[in-house]
ModelCIF file with pLDDT and N, C-alpha, C, O atoms, coordinates in Angstrom:
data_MODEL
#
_entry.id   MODEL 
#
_entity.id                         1 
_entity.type                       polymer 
_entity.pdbx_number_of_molecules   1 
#
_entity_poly.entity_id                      1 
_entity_poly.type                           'polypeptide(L)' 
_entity_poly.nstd_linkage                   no 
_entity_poly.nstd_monomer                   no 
_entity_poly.pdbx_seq_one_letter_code       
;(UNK)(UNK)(UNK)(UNK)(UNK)(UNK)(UNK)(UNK)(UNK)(UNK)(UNK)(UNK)(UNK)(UNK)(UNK)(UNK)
(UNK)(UNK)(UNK)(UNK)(UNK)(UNK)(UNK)(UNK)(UNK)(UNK)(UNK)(UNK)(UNK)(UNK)(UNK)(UNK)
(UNK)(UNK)(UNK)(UNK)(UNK)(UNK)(UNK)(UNK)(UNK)(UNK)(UNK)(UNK)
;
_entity_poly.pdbx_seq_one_letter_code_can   XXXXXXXXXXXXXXXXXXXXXXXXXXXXXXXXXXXXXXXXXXXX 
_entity_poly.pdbx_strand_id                 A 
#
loop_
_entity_poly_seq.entity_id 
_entity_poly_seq.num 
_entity_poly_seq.mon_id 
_entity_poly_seq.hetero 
1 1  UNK n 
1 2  UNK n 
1 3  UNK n 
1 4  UNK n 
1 5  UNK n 
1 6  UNK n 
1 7  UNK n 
1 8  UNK n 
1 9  UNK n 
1 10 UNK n 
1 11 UNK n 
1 12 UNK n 
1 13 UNK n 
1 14 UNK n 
1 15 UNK n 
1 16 UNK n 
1 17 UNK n 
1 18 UNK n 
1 19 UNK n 
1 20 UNK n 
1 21 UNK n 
1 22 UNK n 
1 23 UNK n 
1 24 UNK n 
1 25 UNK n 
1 26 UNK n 
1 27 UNK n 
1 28 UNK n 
1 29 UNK n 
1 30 UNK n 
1 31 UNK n 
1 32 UNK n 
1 33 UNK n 
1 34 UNK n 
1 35 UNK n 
1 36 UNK n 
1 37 UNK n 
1 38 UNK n 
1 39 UNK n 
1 40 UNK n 
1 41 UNK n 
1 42 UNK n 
1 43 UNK n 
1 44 UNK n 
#
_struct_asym.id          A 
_struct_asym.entity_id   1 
#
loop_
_ma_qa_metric.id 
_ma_qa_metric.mode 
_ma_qa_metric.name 
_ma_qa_metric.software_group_id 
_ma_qa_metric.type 
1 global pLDDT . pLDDT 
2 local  pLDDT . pLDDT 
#
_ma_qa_metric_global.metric_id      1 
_ma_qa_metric_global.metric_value   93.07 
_ma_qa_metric_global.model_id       1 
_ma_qa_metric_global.ordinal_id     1 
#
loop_
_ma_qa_metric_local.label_asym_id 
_ma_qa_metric_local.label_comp_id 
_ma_qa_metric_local.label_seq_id 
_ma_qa_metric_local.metric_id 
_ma_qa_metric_local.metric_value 
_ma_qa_metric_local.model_id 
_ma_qa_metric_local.ordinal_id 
A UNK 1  2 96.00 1 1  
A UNK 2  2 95.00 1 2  
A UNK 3  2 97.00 1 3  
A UNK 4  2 97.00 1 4  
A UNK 5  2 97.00 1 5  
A UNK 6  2 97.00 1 6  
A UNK 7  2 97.00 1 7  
A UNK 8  2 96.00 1 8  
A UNK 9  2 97.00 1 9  
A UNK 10 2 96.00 1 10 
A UNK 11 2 93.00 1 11 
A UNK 12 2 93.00 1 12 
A UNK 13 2 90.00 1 13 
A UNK 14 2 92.00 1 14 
A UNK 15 2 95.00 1 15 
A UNK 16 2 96.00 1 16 
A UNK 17 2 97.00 1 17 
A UNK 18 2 97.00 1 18 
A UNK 19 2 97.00 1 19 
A UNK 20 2 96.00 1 20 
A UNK 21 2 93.00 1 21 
A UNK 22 2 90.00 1 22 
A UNK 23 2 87.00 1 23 
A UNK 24 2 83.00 1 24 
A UNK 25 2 79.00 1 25 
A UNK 26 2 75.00 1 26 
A UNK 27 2 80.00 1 27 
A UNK 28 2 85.00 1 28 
A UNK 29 2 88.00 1 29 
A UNK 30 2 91.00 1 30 
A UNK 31 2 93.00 1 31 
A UNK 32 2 95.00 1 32 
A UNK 33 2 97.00 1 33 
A UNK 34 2 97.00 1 34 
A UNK 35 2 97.00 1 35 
A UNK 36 2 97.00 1 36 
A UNK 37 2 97.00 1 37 
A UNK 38 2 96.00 1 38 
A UNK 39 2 96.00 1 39 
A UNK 40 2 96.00 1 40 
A UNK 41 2 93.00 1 41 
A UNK 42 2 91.00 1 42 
A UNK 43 2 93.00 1 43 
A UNK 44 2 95.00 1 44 
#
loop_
_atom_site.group_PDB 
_atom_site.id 
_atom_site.type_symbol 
_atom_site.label_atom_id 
_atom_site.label_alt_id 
_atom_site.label_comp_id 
_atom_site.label_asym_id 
_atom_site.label_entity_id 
_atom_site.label_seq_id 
_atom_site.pdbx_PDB_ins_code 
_atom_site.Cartn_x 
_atom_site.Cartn_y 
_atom_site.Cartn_z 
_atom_site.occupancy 
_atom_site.B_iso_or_equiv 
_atom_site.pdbx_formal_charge 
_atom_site.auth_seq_id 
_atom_site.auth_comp_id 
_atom_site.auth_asym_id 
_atom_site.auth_atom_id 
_atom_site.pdbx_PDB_model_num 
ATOM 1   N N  . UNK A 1 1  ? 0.823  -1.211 0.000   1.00 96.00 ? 1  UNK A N  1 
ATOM 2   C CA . UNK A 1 1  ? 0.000  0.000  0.000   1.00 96.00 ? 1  UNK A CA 1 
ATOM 3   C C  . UNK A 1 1  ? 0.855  1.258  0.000   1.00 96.00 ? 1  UNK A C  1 
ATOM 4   O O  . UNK A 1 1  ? 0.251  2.211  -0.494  1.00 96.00 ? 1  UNK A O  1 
ATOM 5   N N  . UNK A 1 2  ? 1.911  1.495  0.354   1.00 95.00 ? 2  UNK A N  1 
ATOM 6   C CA . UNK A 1 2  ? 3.140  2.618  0.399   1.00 95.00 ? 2  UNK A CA 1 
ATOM 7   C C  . UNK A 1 2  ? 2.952  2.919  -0.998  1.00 95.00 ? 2  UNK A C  1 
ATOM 8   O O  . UNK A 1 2  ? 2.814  4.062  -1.435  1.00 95.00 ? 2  UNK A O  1 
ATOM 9   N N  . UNK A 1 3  ? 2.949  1.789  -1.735  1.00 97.00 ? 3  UNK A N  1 
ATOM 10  C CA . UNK A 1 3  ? 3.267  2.525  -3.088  1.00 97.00 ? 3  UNK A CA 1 
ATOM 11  C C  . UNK A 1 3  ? 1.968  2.571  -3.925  1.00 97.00 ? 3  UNK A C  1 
ATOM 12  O O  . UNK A 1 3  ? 1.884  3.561  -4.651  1.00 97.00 ? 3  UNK A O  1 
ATOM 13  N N  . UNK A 1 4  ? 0.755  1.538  -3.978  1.00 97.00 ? 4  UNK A N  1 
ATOM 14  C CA . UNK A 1 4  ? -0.691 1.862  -4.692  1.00 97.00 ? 4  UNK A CA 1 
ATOM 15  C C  . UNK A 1 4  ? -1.276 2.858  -3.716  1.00 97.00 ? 4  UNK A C  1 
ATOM 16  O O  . UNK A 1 4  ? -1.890 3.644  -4.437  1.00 97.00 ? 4  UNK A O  1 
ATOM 17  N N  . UNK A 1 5  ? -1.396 3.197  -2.606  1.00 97.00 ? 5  UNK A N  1 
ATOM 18  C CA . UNK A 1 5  ? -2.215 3.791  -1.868  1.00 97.00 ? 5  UNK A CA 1 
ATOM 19  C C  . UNK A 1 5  ? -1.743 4.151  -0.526  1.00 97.00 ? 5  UNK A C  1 
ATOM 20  O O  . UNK A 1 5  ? -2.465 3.390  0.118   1.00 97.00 ? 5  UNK A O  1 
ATOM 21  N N  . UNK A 1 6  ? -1.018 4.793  0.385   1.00 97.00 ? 6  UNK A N  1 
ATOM 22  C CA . UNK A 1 6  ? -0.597 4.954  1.524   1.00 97.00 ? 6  UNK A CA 1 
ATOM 23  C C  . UNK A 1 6  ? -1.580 4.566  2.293   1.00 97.00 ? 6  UNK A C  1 
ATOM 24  O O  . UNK A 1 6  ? -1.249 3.773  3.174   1.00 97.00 ? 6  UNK A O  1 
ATOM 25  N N  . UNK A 1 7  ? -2.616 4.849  2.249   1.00 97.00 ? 7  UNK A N  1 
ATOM 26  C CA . UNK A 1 7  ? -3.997 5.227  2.939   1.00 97.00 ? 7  UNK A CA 1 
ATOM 27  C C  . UNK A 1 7  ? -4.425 3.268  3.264   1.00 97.00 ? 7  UNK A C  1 
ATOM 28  O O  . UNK A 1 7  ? -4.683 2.715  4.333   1.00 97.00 ? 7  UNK A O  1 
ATOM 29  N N  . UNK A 1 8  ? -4.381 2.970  2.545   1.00 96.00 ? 8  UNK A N  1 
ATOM 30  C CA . UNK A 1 8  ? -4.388 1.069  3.406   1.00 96.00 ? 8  UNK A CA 1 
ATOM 31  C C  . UNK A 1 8  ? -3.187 0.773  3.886   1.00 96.00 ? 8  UNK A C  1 
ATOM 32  O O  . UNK A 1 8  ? -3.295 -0.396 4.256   1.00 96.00 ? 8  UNK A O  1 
ATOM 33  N N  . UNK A 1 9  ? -2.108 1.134  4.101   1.00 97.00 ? 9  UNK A N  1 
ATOM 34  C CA . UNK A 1 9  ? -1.073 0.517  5.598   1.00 97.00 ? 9  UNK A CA 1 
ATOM 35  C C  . UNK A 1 9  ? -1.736 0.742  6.979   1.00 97.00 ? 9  UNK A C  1 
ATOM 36  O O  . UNK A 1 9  ? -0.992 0.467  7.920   1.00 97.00 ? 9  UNK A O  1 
ATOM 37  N N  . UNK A 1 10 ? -2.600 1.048  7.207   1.00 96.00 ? 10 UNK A N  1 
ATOM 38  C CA . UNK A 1 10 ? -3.896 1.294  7.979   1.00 96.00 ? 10 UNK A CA 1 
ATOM 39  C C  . UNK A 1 10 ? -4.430 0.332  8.543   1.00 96.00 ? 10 UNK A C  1 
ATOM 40  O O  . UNK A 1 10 ? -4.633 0.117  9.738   1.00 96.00 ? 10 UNK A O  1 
ATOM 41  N N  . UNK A 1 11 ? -4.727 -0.436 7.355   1.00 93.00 ? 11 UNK A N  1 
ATOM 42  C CA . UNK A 1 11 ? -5.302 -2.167 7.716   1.00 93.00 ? 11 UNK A CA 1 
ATOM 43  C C  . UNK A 1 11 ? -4.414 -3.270 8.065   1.00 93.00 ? 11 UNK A C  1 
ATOM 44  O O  . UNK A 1 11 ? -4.822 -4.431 8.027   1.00 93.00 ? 11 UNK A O  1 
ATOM 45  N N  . UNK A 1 12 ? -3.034 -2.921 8.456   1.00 93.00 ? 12 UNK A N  1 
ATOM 46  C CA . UNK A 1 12 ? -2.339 -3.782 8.835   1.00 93.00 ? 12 UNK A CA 1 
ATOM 47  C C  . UNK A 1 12 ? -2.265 -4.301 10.211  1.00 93.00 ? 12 UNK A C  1 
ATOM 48  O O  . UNK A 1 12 ? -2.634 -3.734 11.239  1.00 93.00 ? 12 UNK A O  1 
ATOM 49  N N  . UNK A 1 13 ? -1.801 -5.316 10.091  1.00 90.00 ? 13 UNK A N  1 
ATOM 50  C CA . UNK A 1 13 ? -1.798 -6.071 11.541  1.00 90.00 ? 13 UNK A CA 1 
ATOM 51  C C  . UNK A 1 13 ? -0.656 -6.267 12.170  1.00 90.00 ? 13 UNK A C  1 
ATOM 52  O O  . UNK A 1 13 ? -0.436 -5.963 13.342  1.00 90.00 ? 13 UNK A O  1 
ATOM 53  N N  . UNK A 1 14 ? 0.154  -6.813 11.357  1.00 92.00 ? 14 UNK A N  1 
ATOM 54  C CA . UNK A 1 14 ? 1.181  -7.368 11.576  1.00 92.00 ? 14 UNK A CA 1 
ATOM 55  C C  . UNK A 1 14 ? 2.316  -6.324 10.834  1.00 92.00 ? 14 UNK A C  1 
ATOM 56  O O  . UNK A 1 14 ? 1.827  -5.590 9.975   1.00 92.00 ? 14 UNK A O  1 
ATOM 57  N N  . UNK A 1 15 ? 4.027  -6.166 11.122  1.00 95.00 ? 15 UNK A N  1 
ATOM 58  C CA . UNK A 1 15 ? 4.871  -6.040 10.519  1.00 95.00 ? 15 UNK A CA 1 
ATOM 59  C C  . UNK A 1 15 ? 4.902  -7.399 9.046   1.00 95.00 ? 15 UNK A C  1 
ATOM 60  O O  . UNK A 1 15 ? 4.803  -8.618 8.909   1.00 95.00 ? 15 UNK A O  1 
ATOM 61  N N  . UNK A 1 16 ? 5.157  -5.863 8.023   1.00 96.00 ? 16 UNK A N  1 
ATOM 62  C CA . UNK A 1 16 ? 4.959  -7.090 6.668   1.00 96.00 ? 16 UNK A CA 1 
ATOM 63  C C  . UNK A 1 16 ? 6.265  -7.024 5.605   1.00 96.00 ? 16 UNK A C  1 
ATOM 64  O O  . UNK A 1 16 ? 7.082  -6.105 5.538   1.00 96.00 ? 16 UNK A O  1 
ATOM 65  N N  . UNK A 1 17 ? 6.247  -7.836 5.068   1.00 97.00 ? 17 UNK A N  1 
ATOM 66  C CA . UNK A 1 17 ? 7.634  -7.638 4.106   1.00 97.00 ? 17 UNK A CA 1 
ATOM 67  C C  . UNK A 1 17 ? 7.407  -8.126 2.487   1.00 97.00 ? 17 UNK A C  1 
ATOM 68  O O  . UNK A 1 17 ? 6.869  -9.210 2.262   1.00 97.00 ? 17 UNK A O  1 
ATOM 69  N N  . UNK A 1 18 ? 7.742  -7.473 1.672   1.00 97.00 ? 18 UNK A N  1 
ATOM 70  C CA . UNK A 1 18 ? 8.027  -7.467 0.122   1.00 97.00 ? 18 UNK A CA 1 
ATOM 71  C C  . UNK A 1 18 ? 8.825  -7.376 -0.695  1.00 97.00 ? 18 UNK A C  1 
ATOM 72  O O  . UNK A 1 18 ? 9.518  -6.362 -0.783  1.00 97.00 ? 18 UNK A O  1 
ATOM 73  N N  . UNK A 1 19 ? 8.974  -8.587 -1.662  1.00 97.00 ? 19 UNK A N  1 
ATOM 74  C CA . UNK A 1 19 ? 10.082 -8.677 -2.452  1.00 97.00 ? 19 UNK A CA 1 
ATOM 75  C C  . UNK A 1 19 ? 9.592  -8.666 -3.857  1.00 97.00 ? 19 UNK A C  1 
ATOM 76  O O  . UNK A 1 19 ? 8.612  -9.358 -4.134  1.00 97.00 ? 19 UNK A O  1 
ATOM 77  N N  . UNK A 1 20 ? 10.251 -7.860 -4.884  1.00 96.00 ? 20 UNK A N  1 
ATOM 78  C CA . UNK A 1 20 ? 9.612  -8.293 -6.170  1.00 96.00 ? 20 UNK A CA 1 
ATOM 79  C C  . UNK A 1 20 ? 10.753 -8.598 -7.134  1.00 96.00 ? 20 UNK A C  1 
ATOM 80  O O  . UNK A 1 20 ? 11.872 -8.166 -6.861  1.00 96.00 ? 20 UNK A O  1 
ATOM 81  N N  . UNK A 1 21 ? 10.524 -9.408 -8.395  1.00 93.00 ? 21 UNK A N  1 
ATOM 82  C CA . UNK A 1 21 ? 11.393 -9.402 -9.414  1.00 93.00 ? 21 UNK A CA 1 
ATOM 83  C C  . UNK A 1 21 ? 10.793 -9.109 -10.706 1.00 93.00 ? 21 UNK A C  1 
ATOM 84  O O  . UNK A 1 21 ? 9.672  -9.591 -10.872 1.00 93.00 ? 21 UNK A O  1 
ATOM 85  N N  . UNK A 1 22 ? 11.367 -8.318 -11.808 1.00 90.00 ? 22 UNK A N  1 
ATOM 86  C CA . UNK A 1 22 ? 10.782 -8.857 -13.414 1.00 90.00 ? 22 UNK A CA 1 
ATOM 87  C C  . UNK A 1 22 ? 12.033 -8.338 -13.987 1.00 90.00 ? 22 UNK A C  1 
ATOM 88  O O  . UNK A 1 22 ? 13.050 -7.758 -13.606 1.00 90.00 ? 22 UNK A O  1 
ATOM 89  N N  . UNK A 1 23 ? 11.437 -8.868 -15.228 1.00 87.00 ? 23 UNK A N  1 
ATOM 90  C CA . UNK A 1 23 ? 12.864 -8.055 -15.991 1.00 87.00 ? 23 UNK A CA 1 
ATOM 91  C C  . UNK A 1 23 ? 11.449 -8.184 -17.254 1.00 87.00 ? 23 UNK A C  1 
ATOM 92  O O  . UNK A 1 23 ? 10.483 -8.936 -17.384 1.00 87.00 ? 23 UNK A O  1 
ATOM 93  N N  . UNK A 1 24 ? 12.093 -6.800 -18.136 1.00 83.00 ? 24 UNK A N  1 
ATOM 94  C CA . UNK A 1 24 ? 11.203 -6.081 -19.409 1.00 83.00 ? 24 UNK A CA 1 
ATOM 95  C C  . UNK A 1 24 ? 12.119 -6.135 -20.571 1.00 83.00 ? 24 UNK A C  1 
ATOM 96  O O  . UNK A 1 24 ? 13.340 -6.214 -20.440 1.00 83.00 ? 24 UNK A O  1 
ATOM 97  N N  . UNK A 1 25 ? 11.454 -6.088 -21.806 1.00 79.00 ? 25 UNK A N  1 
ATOM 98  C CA . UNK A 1 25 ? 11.862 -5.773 -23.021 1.00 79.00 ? 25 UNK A CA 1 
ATOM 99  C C  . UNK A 1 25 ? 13.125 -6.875 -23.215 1.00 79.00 ? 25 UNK A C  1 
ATOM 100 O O  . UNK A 1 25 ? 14.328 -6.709 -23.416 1.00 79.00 ? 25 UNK A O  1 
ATOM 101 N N  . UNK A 1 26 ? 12.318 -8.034 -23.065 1.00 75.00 ? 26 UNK A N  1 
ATOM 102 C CA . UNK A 1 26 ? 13.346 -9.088 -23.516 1.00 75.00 ? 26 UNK A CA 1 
ATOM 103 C C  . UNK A 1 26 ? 14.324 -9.240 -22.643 1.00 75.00 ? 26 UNK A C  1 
ATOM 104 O O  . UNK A 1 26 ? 15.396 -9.259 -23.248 1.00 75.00 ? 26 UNK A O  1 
ATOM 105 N N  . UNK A 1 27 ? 14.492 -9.388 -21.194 1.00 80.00 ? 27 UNK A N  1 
ATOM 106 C CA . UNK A 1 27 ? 15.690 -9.355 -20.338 1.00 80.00 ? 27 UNK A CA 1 
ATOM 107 C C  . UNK A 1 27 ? 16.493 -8.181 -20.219 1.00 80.00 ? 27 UNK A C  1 
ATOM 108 O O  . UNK A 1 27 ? 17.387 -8.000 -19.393 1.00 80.00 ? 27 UNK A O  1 
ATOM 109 N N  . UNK A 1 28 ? 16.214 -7.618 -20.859 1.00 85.00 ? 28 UNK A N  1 
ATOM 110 C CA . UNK A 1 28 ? 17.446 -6.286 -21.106 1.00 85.00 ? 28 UNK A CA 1 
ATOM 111 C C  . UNK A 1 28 ? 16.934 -5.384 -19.779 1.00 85.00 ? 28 UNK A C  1 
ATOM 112 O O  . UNK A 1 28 ? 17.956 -5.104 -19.152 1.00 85.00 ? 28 UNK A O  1 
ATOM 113 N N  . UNK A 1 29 ? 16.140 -5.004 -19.326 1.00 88.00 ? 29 UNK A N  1 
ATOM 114 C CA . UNK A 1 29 ? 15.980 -4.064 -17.912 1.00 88.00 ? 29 UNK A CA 1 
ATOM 115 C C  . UNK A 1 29 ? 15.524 -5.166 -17.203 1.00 88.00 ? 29 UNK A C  1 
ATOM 116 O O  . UNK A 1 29 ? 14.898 -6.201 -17.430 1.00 88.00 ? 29 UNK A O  1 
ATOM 117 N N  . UNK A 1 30 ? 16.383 -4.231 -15.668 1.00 91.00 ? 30 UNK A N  1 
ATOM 118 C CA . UNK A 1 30 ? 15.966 -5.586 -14.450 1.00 91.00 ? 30 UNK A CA 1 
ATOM 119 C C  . UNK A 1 30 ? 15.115 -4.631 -13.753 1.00 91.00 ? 30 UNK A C  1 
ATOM 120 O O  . UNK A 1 30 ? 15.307 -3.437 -13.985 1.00 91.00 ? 30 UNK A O  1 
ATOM 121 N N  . UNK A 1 31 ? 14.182 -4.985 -12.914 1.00 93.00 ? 31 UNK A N  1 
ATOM 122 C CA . UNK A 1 31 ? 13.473 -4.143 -11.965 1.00 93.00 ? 31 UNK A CA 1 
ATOM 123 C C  . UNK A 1 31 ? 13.076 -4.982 -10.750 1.00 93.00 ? 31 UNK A C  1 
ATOM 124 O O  . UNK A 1 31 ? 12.566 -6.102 -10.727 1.00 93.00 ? 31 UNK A O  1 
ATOM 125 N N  . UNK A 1 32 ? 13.514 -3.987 -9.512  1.00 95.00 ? 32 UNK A N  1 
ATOM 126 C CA . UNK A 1 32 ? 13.526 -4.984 -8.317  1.00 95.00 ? 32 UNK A CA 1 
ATOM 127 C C  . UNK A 1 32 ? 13.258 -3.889 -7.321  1.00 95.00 ? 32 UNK A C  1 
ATOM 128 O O  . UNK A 1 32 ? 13.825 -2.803 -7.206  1.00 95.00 ? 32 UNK A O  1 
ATOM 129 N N  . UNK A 1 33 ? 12.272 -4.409 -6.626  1.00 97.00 ? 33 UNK A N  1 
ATOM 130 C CA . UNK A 1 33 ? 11.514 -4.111 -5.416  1.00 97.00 ? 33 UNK A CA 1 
ATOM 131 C C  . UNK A 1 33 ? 11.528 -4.405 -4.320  1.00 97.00 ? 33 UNK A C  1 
ATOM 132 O O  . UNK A 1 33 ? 11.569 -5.633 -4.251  1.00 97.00 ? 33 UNK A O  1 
ATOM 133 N N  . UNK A 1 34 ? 11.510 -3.646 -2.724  1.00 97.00 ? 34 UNK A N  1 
ATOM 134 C CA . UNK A 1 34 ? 11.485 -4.338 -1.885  1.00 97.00 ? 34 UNK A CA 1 
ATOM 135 C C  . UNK A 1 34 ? 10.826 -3.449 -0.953  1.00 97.00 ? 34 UNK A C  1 
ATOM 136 O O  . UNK A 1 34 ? 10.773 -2.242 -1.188  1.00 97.00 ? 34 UNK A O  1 
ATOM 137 N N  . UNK A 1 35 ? 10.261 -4.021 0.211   1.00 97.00 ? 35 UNK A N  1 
ATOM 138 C CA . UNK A 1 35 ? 9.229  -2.674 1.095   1.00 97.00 ? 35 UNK A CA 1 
ATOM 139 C C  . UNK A 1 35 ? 9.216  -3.566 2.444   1.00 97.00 ? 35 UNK A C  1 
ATOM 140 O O  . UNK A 1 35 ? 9.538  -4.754 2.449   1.00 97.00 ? 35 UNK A O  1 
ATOM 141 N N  . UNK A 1 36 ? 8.867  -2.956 3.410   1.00 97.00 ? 36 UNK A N  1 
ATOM 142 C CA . UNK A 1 36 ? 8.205  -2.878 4.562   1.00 97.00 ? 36 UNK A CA 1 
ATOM 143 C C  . UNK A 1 36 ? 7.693  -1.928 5.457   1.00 97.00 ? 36 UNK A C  1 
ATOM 144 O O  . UNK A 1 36 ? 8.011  -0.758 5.667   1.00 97.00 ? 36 UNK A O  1 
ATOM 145 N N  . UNK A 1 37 ? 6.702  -2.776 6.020   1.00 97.00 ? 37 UNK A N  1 
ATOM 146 C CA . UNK A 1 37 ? 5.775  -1.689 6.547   1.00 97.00 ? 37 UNK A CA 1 
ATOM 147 C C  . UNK A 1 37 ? 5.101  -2.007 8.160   1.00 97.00 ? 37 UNK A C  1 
ATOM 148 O O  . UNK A 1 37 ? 4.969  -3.218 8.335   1.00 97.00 ? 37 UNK A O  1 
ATOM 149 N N  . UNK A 1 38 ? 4.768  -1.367 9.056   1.00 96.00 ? 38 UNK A N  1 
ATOM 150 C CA . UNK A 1 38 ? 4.391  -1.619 10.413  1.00 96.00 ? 38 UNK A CA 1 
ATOM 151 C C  . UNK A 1 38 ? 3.481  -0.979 10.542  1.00 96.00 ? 38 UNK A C  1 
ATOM 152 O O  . UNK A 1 38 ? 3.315  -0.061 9.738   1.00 96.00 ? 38 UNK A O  1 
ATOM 153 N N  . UNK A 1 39 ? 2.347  -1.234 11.791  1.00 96.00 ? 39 UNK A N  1 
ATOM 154 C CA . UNK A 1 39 ? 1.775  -0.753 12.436  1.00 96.00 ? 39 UNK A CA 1 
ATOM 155 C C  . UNK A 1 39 ? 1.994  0.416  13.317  1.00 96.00 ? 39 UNK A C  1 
ATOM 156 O O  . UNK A 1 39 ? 1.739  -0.303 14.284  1.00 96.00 ? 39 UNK A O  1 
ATOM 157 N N  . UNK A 1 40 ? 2.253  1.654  13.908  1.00 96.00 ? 40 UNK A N  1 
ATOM 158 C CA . UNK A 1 40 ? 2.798  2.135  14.603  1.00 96.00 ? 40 UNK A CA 1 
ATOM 159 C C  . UNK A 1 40 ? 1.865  2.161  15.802  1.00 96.00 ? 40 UNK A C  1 
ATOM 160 O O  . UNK A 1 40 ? 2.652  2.040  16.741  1.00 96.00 ? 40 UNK A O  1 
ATOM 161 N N  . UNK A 1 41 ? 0.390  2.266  16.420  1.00 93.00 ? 41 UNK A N  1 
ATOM 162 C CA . UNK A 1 41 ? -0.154 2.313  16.826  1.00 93.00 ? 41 UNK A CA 1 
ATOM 163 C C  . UNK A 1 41 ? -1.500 1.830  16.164  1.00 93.00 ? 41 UNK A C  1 
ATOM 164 O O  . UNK A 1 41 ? -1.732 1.450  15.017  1.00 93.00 ? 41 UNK A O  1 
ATOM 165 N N  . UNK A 1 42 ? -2.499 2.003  17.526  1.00 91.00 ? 42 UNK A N  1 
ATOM 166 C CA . UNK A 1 42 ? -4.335 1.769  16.383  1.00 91.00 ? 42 UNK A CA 1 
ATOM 167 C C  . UNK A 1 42 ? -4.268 3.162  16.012  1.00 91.00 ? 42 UNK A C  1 
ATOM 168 O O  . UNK A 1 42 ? -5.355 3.527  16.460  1.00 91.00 ? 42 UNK A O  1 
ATOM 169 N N  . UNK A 1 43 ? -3.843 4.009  15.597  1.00 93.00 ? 43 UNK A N  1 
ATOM 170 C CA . UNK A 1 43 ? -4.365 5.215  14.890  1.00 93.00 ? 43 UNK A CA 1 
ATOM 171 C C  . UNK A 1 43 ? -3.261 5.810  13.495  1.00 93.00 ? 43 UNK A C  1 
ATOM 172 O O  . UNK A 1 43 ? -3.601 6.761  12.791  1.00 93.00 ? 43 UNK A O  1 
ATOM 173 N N  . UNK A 1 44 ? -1.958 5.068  13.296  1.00 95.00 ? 44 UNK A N  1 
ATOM 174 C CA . UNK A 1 44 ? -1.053 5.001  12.641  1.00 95.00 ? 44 UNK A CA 1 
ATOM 175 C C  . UNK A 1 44 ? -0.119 3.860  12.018  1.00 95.00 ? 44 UNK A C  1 
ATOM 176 O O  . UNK A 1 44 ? 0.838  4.166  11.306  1.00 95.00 ? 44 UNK A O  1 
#
């Protein structure tokens, strides 16, 4: 949600973690992702 929408890390429960891979245009670009995100309180 950090990156489609800030506004749902909201609905989290738990500390969460994300990894992504692709590669485009025939292998030639790599693109790689990674995130986490917490609860800080019930209001944050």
């Amino acid at each position: 949600s950090g990156y489609w929408n800030p506004a749902g890390l909201m609905r989290l429960e738990q500390k969460e973690l994300s990894l992504m891979h692709s590669s485009y245009f025939a292998n030639i670009a790599q693109y790689n992702y990674a995130a986490f995100a917490m609860p800080i309180d019930d209001q944050s």
